[in-house]
Protein backbone atom coordinates (compact mmCIF):
# COMPACT_ATOMS: atom_id res chain seq x y z
CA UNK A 1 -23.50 -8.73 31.12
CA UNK A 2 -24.69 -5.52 29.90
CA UNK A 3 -22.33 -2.33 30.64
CA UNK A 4 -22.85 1.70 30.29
CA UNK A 5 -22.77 3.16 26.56
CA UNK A 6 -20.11 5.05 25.59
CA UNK A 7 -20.64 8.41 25.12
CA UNK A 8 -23.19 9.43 21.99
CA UNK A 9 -23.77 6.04 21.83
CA UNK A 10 -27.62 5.10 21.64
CA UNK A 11 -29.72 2.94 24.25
CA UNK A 12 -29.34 0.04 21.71
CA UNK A 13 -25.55 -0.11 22.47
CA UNK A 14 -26.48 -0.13 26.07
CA UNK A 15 -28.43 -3.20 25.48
CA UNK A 16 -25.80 -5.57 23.80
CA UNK A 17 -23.71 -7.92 25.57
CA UNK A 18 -20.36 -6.69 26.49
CA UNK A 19 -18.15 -9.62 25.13
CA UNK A 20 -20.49 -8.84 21.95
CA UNK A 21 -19.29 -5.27 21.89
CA UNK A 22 -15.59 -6.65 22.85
CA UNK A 23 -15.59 -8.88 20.01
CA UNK A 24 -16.81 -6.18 17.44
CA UNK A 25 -13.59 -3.44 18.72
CA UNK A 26 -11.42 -6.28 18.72
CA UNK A 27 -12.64 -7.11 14.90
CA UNK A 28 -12.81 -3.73 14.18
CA UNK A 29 -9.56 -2.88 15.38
CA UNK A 30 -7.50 -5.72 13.30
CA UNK A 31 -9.21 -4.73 10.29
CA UNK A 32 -8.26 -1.01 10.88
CA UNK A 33 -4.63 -1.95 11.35
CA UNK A 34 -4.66 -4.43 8.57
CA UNK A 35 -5.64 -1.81 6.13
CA UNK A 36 -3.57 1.25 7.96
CA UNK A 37 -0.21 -1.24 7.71
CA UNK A 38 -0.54 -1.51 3.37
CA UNK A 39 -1.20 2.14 3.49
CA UNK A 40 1.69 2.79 5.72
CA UNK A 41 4.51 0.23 4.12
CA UNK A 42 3.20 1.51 0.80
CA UNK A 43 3.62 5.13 1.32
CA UNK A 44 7.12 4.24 3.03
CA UNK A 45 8.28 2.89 0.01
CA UNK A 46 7.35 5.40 -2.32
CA UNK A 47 8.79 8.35 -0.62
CA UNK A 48 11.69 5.69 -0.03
CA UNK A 49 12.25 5.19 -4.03
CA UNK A 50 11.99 8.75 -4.22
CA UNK A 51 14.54 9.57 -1.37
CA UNK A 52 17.21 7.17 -3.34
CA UNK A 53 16.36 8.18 -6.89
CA UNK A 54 17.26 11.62 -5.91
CA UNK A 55 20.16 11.25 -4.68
CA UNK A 56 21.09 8.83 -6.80
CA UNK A 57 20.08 12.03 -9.31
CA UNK A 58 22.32 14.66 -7.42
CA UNK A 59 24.81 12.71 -7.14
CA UNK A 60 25.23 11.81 -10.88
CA UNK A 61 24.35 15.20 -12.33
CA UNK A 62 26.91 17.21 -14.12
CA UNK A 63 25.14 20.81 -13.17
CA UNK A 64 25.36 22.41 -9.58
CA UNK A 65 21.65 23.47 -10.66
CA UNK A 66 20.27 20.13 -11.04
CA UNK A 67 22.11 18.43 -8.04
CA UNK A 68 20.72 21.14 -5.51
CA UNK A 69 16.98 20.79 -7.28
CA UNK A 70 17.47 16.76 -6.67
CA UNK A 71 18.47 17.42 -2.95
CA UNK A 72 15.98 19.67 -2.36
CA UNK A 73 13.59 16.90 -3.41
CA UNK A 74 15.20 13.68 -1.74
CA UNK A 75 15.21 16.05 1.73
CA UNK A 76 11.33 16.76 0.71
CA UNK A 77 10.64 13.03 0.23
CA UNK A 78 12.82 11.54 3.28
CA UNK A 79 10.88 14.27 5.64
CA UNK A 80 7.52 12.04 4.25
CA UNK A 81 9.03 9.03 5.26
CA UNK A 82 10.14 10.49 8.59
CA UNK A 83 6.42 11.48 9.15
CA UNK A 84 5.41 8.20 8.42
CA UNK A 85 7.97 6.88 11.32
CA UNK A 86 7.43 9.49 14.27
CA UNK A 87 3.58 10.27 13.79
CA UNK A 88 1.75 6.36 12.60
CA UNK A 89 -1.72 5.66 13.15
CA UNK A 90 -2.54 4.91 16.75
CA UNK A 91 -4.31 2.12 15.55
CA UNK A 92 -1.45 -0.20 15.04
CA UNK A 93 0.12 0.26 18.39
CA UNK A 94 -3.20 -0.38 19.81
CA UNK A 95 -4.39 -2.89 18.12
CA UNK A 96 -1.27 -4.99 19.47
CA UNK A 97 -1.78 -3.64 22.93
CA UNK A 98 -5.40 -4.32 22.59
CA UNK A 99 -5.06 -8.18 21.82
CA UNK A 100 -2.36 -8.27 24.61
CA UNK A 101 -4.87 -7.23 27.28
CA UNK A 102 -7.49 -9.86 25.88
CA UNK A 103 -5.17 -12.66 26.06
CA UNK A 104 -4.37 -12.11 29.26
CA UNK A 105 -7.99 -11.62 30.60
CA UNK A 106 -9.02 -13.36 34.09
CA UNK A 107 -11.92 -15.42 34.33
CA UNK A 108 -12.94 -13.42 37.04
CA UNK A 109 -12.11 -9.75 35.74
CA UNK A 110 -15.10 -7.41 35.40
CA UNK A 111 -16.33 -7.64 31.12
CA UNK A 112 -17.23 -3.55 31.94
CA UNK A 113 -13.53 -2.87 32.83
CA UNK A 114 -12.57 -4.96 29.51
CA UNK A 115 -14.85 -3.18 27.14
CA UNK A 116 -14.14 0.29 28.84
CA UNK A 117 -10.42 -0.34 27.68
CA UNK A 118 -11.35 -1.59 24.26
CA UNK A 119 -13.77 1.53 23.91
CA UNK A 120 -11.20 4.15 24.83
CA UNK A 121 -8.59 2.67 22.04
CA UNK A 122 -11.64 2.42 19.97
CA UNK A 123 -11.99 6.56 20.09
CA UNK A 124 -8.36 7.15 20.12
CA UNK A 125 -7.97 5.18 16.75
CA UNK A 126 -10.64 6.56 15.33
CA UNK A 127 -9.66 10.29 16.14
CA UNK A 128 -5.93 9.76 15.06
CA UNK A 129 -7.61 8.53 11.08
CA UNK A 130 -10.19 11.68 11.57
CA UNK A 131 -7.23 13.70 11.86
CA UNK A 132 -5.16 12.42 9.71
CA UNK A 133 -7.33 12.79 6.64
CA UNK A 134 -8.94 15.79 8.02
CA UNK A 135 -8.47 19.79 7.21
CA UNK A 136 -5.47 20.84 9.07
CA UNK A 137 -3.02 17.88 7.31
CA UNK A 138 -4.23 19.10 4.22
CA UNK A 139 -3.21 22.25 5.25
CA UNK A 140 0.03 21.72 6.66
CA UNK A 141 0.59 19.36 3.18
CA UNK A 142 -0.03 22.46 1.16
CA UNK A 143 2.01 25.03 2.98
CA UNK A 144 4.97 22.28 3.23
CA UNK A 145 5.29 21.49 -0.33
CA UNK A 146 4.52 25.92 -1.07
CA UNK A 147 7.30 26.20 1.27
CA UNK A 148 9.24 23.95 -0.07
CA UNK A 149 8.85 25.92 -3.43
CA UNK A 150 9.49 29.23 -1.92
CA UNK A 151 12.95 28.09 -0.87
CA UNK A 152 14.07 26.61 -4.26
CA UNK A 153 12.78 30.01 -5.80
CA UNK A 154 14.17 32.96 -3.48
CA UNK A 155 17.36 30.93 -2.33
CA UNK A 156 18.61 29.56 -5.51
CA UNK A 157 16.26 31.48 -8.03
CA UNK A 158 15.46 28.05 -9.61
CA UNK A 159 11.63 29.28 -10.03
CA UNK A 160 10.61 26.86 -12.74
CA UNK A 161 11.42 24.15 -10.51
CA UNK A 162 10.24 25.62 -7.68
CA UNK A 163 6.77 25.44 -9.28
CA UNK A 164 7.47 21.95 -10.80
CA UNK A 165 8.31 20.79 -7.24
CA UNK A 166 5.75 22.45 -5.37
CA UNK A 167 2.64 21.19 -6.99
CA UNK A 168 4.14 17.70 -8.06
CA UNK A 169 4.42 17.93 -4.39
CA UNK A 170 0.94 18.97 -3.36
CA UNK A 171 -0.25 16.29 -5.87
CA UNK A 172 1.57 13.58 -4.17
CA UNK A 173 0.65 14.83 -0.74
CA UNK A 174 -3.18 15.30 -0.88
CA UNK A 175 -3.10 11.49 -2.58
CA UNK A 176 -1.81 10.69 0.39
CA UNK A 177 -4.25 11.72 2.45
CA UNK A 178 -7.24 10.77 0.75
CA UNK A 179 -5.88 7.47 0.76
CA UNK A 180 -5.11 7.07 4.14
CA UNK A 181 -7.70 4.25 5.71
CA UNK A 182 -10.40 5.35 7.85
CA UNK A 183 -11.72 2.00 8.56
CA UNK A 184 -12.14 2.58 12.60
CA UNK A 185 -14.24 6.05 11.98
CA UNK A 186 -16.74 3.91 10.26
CA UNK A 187 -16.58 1.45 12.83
CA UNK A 188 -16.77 3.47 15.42
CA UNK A 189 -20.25 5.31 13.85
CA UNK A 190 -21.70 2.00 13.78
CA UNK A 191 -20.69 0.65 17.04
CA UNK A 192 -22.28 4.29 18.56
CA UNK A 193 -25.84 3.34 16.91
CA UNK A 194 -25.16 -0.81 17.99
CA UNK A 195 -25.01 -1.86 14.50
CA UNK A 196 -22.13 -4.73 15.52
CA UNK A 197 -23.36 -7.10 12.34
CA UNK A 198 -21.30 -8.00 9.67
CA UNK A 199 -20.08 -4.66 7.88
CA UNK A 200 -20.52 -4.54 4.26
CA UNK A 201 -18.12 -6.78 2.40
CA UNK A 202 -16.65 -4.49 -0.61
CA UNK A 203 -14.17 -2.38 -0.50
CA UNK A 204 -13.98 0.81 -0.65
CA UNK A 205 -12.00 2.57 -4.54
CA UNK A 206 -8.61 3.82 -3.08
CA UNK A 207 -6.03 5.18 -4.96
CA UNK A 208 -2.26 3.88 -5.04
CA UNK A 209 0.94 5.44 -5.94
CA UNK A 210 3.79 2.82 -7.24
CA UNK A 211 7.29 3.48 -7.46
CA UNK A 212 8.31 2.96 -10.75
CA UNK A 213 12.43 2.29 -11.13
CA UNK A 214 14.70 1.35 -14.28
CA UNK A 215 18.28 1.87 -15.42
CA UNK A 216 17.35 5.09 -17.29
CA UNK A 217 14.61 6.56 -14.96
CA UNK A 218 12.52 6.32 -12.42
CA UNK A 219 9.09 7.85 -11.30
CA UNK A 220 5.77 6.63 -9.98
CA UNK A 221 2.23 4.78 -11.62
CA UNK A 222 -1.49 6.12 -10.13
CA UNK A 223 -3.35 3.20 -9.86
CA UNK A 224 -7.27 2.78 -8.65
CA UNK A 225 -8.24 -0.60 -7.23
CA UNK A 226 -11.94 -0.87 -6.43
């Protein structure tokens, strides 16, 4: 059964099978969550470590100084895992929704109404990762963590770890987002010009933050796995 192509998508897509076209998004779409669920658990375990060690920090430290500039930063690296929680990819709730509504499929349901389903979580996915890695989060990273430094500065006058705080910060942030998987956006370009072969089988280099604990300090180790 052939269906209409989805929008920008060339007359080749229009001329594949639509269980072939199912099958891709449904590939496509575990992959995506596969990768966006490391990135996700691993991020919410850094800012995690950092949340503890920091108050773990303030609550230890002798000077009224130092415990406010380790509050400020366990409230700076809770508010990342918080973002993590309210605002995840779309692609892992739709993923699960997506291989809900294929288990359940009739015999005699209409493969157009299928696909047209799979399509539209196909575009939503793949707009929540261009958005994610895309100008205005980098943005809003940069002002947040500037912010951030702005308060420790004018409220407290603690300017040398203002600056400390806002660029370590910034650092951590924009690693972040450069890191974050865009598996679907790639999937969806090819799916637009019918390429539904076998994608390329190497990964992509990505860069990983590790939390990094002991008894006498604790931190975090850049690592690049390609």
């Amino acid at each position: 059964m052939h269906c209409q192509s989805i929008p920008g998508g060339t007359t080749a897509l229009g001329r594949l099978d639509a269980q072939e076209r199912i099958d891709f998004i449904q590939a496509s779409l575990r992959r995506g969550a596969r990768r966006a669920r490391i990135w996700a658990w691993t991020w919410a375990g850094i800012y995690s470590t950092l949340t503890a060690g920091e108050l773990v920090l303030g609550l230890t430290a002798s000077s009224s100084d130092t415990k406010i500039d380790d509050f400020v930063g366990a409230g700076a690296s809770f508010v990342g895992v918080a973002v993590l929680g309210i605002l995840p990819l779309k692609v892992l709730g739709d993923q699960r929704w997506l291989e809900r509504r294929l288990k359940h499929v009739r015999l005699d349901e209409d493969r157009c109404a299928i696909l047209a389903d799979a399509e539209r979580l196909l575009l939503r996915d793949a707009a929540s990762e261009a958005f994610g890695s895309g100008p205005l989060v980098h943005a809003g990273s940069l002002l947040f963590n500037a912010a951030l430094g702005v308060f420790l500065g004018a409220v407290f006058g603690h300017w040398d770890q203002a600056a400390i705080t806002a660029l370590t910060g910034a650092a951590v942030g924009e690693i972040q987002i450069v890191t974050q998987p865009t598996d679907v956006v790639r999937s969806l370009s090819r799916y637009r010009n019918g390429d539904l072969g076998i994608g390329p089988a190497r990964v992509p280099p990505a860069w990983m933050l590790v939390p990094s604990a002991s008894r006498d300090h604790y931190g975090l180790q850049l690592a690049l796995t390609f």
